[in-house]
N, C-alpha and C. Protein backbone atom coordinates (compact mmCIF):
# COMPACT_ATOMS: atom_id res chain seq x y z
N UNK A 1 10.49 116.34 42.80
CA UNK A 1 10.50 116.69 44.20
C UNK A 1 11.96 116.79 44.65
N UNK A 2 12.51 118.25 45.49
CA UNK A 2 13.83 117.72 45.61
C UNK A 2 13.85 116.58 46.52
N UNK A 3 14.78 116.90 47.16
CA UNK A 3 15.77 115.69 47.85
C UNK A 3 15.41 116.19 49.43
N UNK A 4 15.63 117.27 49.82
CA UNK A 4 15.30 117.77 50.95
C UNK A 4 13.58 117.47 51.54
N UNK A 5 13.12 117.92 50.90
CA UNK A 5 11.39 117.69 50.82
C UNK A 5 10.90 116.20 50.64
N UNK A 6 11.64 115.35 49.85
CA UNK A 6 11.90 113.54 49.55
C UNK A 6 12.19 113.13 51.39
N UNK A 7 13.04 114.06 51.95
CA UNK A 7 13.87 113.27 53.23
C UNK A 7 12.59 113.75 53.98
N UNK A 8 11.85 114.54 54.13
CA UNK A 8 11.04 115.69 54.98
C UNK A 8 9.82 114.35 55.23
N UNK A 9 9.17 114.64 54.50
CA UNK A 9 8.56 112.99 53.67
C UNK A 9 8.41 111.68 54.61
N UNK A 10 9.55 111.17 54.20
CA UNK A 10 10.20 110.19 54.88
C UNK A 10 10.19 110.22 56.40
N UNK A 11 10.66 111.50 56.66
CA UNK A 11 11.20 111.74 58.60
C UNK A 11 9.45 111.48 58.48
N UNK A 12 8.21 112.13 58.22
CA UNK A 12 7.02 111.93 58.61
C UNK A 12 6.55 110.88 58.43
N UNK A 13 6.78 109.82 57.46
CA UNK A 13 6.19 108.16 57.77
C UNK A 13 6.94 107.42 58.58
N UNK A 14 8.32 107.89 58.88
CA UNK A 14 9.05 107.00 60.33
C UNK A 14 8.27 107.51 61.02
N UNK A 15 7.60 108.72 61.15
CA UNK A 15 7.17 109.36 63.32
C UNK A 15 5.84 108.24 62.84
N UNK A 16 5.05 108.26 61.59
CA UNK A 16 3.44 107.72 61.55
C UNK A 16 3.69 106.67 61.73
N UNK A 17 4.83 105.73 61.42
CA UNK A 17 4.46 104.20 61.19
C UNK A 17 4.94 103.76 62.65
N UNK A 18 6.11 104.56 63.35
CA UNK A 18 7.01 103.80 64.62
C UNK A 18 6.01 103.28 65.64
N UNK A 19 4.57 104.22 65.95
CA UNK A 19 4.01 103.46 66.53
C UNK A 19 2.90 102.40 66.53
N UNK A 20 2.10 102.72 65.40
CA UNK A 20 1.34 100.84 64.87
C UNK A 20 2.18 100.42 65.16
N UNK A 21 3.36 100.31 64.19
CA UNK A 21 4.35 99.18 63.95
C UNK A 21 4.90 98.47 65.51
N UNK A 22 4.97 99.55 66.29
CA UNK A 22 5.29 98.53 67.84
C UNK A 22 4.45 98.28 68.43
N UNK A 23 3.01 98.95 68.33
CA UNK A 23 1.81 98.02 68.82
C UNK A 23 1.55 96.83 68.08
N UNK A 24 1.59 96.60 66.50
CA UNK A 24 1.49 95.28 66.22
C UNK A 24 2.42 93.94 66.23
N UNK A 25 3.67 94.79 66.79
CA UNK A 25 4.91 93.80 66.50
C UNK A 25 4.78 93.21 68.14
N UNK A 26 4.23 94.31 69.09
CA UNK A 26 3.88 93.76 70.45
C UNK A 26 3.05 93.03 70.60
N UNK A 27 1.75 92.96 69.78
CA UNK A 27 0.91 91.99 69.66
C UNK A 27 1.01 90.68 69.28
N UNK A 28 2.07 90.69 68.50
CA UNK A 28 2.65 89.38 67.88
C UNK A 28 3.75 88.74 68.58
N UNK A 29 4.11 89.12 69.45
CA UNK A 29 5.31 88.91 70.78
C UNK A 29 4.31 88.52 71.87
N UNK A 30 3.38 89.44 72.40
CA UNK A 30 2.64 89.11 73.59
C UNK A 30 1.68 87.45 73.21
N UNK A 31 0.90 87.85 71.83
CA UNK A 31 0.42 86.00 71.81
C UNK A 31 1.02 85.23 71.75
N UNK A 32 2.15 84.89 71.01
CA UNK A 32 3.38 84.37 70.69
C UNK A 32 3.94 83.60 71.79
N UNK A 33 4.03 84.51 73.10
CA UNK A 33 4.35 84.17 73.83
C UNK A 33 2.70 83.38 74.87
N UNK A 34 1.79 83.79 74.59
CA UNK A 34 0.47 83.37 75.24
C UNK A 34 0.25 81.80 74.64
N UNK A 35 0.95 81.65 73.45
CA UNK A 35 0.33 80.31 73.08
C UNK A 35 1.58 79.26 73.42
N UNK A 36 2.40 79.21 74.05
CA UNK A 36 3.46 79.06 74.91
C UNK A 36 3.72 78.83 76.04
N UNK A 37 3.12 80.07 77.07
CA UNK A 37 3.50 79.93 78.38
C UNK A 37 2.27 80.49 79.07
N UNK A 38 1.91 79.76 80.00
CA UNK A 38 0.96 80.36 81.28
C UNK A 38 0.83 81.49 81.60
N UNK A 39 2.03 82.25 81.55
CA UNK A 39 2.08 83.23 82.45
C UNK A 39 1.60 84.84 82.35
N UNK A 40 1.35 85.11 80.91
CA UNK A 40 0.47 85.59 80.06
C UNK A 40 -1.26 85.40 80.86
N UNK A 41 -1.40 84.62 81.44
CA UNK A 41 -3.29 84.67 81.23
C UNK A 41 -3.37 85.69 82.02
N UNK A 42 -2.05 85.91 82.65
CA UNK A 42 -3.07 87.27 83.91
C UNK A 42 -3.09 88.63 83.18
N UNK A 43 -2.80 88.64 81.92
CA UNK A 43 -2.90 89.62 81.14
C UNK A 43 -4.34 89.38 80.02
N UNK A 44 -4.95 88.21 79.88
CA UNK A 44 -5.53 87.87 79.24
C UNK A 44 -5.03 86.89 77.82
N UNK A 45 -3.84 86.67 77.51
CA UNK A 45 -3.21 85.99 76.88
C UNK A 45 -3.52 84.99 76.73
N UNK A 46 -4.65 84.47 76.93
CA UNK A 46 -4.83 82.43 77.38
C UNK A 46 -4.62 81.84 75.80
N UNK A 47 -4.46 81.01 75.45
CA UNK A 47 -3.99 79.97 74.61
C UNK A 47 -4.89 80.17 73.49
N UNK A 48 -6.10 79.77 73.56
CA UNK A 48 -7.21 80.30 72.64
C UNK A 48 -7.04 81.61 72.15
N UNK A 49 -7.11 82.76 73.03
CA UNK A 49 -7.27 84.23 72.92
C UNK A 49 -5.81 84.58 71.75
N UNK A 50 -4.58 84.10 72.34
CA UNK A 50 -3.59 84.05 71.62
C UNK A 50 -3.25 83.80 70.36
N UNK A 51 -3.79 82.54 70.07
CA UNK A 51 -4.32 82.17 69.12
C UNK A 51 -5.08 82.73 67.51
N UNK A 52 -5.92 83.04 68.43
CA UNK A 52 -6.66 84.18 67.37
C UNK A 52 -5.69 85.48 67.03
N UNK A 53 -5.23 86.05 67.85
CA UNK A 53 -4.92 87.39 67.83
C UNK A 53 -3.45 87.07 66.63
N UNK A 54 -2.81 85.83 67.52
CA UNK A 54 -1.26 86.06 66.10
C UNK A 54 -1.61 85.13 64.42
N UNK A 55 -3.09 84.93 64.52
CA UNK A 55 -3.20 84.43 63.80
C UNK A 55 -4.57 85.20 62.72
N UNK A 56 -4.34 86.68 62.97
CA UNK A 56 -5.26 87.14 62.36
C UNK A 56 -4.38 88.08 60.84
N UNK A 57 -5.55 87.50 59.58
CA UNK A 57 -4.98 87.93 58.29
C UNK A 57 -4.70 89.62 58.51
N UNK A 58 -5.32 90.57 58.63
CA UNK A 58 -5.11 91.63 59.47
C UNK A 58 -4.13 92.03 59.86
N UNK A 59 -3.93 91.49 60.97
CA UNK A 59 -2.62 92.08 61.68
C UNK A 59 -1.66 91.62 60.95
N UNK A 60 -1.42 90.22 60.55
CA UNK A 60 -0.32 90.09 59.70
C UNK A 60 -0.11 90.76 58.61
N UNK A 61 -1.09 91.70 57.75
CA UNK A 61 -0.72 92.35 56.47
C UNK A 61 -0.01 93.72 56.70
N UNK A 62 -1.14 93.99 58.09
CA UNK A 62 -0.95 95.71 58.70
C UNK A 62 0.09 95.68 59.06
N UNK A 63 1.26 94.70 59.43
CA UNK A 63 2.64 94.37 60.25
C UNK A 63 3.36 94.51 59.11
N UNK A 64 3.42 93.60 58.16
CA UNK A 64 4.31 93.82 56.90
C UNK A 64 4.10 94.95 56.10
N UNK A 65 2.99 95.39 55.90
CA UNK A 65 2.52 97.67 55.14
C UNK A 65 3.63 97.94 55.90
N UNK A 66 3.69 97.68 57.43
CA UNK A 66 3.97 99.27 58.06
C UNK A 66 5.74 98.74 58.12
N UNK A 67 6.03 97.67 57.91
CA UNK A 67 7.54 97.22 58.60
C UNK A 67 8.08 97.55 56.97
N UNK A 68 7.73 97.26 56.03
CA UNK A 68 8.30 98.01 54.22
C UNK A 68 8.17 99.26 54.22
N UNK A 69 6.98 99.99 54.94
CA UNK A 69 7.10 101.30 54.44
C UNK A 69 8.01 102.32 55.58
N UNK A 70 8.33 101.73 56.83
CA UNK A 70 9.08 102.51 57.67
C UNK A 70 10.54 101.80 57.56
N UNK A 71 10.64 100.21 56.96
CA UNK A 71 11.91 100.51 56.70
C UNK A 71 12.69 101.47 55.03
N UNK A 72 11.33 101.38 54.52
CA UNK A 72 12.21 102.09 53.60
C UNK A 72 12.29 103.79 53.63
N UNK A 73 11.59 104.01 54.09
CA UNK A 73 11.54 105.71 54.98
C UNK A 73 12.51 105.96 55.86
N UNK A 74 12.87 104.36 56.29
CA UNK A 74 14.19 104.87 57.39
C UNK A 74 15.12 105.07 56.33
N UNK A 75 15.02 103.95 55.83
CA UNK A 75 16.86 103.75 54.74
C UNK A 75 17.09 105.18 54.13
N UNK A 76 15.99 106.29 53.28
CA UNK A 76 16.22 107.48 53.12
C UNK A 76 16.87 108.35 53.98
N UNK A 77 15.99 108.25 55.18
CA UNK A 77 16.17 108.91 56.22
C UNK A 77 17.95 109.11 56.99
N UNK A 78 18.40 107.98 57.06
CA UNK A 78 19.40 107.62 57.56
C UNK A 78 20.61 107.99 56.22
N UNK A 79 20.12 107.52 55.45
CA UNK A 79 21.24 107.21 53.95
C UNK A 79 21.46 108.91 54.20
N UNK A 80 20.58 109.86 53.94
CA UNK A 80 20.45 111.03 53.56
C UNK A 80 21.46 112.28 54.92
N UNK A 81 21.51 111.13 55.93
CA UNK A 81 22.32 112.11 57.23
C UNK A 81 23.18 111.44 57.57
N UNK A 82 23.93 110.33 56.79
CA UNK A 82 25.07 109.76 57.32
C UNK A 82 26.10 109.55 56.02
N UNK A 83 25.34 109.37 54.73
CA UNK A 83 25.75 108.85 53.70
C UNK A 83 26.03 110.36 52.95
N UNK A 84 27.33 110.66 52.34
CA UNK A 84 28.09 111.99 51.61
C UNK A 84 28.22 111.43 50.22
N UNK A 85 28.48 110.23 50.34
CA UNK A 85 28.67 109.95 48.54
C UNK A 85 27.21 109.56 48.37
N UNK A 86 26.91 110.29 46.75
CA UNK A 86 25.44 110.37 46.31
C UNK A 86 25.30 109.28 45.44
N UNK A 87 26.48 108.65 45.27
CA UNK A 87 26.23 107.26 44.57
C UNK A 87 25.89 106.36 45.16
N UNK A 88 26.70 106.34 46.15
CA UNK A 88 26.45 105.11 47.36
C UNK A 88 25.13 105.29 47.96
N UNK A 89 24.66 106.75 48.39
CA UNK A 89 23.36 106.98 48.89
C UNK A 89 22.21 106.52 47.49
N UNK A 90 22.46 106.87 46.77
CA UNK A 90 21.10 106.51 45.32
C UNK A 90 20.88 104.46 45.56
N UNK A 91 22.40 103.88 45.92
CA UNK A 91 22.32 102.39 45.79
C UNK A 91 21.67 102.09 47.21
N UNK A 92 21.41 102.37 48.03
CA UNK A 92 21.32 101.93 49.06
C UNK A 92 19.50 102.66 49.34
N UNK A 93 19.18 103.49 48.87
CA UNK A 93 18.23 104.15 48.82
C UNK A 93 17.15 102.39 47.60
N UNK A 94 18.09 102.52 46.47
CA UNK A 94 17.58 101.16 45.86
C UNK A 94 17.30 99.72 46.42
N UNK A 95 18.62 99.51 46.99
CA UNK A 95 18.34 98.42 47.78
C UNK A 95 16.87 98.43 48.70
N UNK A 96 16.71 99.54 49.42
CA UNK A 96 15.58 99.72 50.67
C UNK A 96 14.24 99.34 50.22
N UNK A 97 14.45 100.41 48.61
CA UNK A 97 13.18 100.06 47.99
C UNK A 97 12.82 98.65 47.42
N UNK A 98 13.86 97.85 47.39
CA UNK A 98 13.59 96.43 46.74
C UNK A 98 13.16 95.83 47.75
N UNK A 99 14.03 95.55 49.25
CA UNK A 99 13.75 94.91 49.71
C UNK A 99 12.40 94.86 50.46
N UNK A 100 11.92 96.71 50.48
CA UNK A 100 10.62 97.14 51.15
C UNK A 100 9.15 96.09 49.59
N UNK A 101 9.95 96.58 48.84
CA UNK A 101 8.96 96.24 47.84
C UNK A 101 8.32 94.52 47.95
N UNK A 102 9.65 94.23 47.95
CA UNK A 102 9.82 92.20 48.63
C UNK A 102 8.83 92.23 50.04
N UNK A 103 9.65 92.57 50.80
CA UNK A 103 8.36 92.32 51.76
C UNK A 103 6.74 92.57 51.67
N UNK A 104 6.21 93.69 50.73
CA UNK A 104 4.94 93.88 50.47
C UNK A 104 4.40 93.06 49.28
N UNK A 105 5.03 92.57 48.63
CA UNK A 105 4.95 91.70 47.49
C UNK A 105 5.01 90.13 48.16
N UNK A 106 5.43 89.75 48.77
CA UNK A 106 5.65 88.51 49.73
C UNK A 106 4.09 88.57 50.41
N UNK A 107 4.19 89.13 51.49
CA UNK A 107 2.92 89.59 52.22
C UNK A 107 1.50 89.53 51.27
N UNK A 108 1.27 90.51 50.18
CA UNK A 108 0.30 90.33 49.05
C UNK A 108 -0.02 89.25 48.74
N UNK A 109 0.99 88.82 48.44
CA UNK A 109 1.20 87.47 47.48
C UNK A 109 0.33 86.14 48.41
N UNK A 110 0.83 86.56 49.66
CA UNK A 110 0.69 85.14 51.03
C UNK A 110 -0.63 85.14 51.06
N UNK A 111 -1.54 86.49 51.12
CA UNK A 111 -2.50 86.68 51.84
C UNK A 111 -3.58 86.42 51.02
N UNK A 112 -3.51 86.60 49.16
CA UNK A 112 -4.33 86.11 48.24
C UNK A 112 -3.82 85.17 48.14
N UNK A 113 -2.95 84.23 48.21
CA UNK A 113 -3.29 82.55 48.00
C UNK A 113 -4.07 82.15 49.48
N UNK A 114 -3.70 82.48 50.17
CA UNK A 114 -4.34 81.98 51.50
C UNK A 114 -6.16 82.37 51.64
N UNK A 115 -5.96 83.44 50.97
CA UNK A 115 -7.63 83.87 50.75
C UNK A 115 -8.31 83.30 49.20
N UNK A 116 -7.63 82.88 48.55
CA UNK A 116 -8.32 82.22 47.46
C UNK A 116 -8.25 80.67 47.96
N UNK A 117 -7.57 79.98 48.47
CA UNK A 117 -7.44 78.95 48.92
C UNK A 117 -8.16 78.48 50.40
C-alpha cells in the first residue's frame, strides 16, 4: 500500500474514532465526577447511577480500542505532515504502534483476568 493511501487511511479512523472516543472519555469524566460531587444529580449523575456507568467492562475496553487506534492513526497522520526525514518518520510511526499496541494489550489482558476471575 503506498504511503499516501497508508496516510488517507489513517486521516479516516481519526474523523471515525474522534467522536466515540469523546463521548466515552465524557462518560468517564461526567461519573467520575458523579461519584464525587452532588452537583451532577441534576443531570442524573447520582452516586449509584455513576457508579455503574464508570464502572462498566464495556466502556472501559471501547475507551482503550478507540484511544490505541486513534492515537496511532494520529501519530501517522501527523508524522506524515510535519515529519521530512523518513527515518525519523518510520521511528516514530514505530513507537505509536508499540505504544497503541501496549495499550490494547494492557486493556485485553485486564479485562480477561477480571472476567476469568
Amino acid at each position: 500500500m503506498s504511503e499516501a493511501r497508508a496516510v488517507h487511511r489513517s486521516l479516516k479512523l481519526v474523523e471515525y474514532t474522534a467522536i466515540p472516543l469523546s463521548l466515552t472519555l465524557s462518560l468517564y469524566v461526567l461519573s467520575g465526577y458523579g461519584m464525587i460531587s452532588p452537583t451532577l444529580n441534576l443531570l442524573g449523575f447520582t452516586y449509584v447511577t455513576s457508579t455503574k456507568i464508570h464502572t462498566l467492562p464495556l466502556l472501559r475496553y471501547l475507551t482503550s480500542v478507540l484511544v490505541a487506534v486513534h492515537l496511532y492513526c494520529g501519530v501517522v497522520v501527523l508524522t506524515h505532515r510535519r515529519v521530512k526525514n523518513a527515518r525519523l518518520r518510520g521511528v516514530l510511526k514505530a513507537l505509536g504502534l508499540v505504544l497503541a499496541f501496549l495499550i490494547a494489550a494492557f486493556a485485553t489482558t485486564s479485562e480477561v483476568i477480571m472476567l476469568l476471575s
